[in-house]
Protein backbone atom coordinates (compact mmCIF):
# COMPACT_ATOMS: atom_id res chain seq x y z
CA UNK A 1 109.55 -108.83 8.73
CA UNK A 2 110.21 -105.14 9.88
CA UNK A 3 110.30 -102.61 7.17
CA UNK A 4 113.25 -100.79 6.63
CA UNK A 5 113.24 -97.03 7.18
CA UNK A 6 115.22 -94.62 5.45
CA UNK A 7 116.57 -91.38 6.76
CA UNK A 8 115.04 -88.56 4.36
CA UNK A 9 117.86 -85.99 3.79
CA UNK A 10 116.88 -82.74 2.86
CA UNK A 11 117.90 -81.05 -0.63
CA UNK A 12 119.06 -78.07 -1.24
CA UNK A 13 120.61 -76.40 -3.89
CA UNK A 14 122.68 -73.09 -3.74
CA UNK A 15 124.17 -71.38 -6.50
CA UNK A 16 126.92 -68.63 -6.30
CA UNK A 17 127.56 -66.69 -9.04
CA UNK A 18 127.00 -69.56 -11.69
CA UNK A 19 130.59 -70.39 -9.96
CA UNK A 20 130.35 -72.26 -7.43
CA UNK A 21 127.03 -74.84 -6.76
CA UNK A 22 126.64 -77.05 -3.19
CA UNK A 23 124.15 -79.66 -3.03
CA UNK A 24 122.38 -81.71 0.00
CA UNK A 25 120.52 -84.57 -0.47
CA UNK A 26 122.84 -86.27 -2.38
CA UNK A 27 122.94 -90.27 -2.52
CA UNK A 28 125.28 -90.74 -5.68
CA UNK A 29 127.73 -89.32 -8.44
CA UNK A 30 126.66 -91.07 -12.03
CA UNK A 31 129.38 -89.35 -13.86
CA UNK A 32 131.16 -85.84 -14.44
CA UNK A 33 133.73 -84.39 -16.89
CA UNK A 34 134.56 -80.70 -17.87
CA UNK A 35 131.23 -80.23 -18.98
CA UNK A 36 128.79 -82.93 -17.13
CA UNK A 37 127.92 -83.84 -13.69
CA UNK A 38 125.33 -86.35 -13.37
CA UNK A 39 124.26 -86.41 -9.43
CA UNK A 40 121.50 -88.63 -7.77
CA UNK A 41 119.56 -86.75 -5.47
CA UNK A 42 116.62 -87.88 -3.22
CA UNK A 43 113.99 -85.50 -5.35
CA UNK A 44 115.34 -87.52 -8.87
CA UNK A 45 118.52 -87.28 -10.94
CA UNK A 46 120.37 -83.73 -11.44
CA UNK A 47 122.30 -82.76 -14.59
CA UNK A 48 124.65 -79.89 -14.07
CA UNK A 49 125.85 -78.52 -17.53
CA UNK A 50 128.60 -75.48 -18.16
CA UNK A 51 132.26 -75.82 -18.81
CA UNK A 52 135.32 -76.33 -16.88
CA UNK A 53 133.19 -78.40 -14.50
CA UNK A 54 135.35 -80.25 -11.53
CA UNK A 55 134.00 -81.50 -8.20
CA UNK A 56 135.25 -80.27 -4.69
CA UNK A 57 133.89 -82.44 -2.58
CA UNK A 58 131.40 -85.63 -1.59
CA UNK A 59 130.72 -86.82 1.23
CA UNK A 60 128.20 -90.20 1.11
CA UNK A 61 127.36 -90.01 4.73
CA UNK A 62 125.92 -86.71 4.64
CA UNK A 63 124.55 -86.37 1.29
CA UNK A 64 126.89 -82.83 0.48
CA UNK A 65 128.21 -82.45 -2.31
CA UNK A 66 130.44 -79.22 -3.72
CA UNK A 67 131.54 -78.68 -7.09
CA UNK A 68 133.15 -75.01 -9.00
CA UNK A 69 133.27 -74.24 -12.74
CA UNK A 70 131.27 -72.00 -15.48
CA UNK A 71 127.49 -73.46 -14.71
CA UNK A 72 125.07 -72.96 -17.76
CA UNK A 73 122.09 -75.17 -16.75
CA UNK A 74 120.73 -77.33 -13.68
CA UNK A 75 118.39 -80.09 -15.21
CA UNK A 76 115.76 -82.61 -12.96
CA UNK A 77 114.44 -85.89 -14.62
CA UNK A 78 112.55 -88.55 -12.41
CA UNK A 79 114.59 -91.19 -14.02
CA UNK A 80 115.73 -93.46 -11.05
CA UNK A 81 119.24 -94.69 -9.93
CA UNK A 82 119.92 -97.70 -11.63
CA UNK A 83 117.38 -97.50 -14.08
CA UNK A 84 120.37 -98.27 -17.29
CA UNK A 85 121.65 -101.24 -17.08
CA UNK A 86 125.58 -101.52 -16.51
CA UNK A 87 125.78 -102.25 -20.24
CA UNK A 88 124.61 -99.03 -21.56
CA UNK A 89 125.98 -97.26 -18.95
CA UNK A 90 129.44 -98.69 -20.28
CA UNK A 91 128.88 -98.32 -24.14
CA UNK A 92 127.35 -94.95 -24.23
């Protein structure tokens, strides 16, 4: 059985002004409000925290993803996508 390849996207992060914040490398949105944006990215999961948070744009094919608001704090973990299961990720 062949093993399956996967296209490596880079990621990239620029922020302008603490305003405005575009991303590559992108594979999923977790979750966002006014104050949260979870986002998976191919180099681990990416908390961006601040305040009147909203997202622009995402585009799934690509991996870009634009968002605008008061940004206080970009956070990495390693934790991988789909490491909650669906019931804490409902309940919490």
């Amino acid at each position: 059985m062949p093993e399956a390849k996967t296209l490596k996207i880079p990621h990239n992060l620029i922020l302008e002004d603490r305003k405005k914040l575009t991303v590559s490398g992108v594979q999923d949105v977790d979750c966002f409000d006014e104050s949260t944006v979870v986002l998976f990215t191919n180099m681990g999961k990416l908390v961006v925290k601040g305040g009147n948070l909203h997202v622009n744009s995402f585009d799934i094919s690509s991996g870009d993803f634009s968002m605008e608001g008061d940004i206080a704090a970009l956070e990495y973990s390693d934790e991988p996508q789909g490491k909650k299961n669906f019931l804490w990720r409902l309940f919490r």
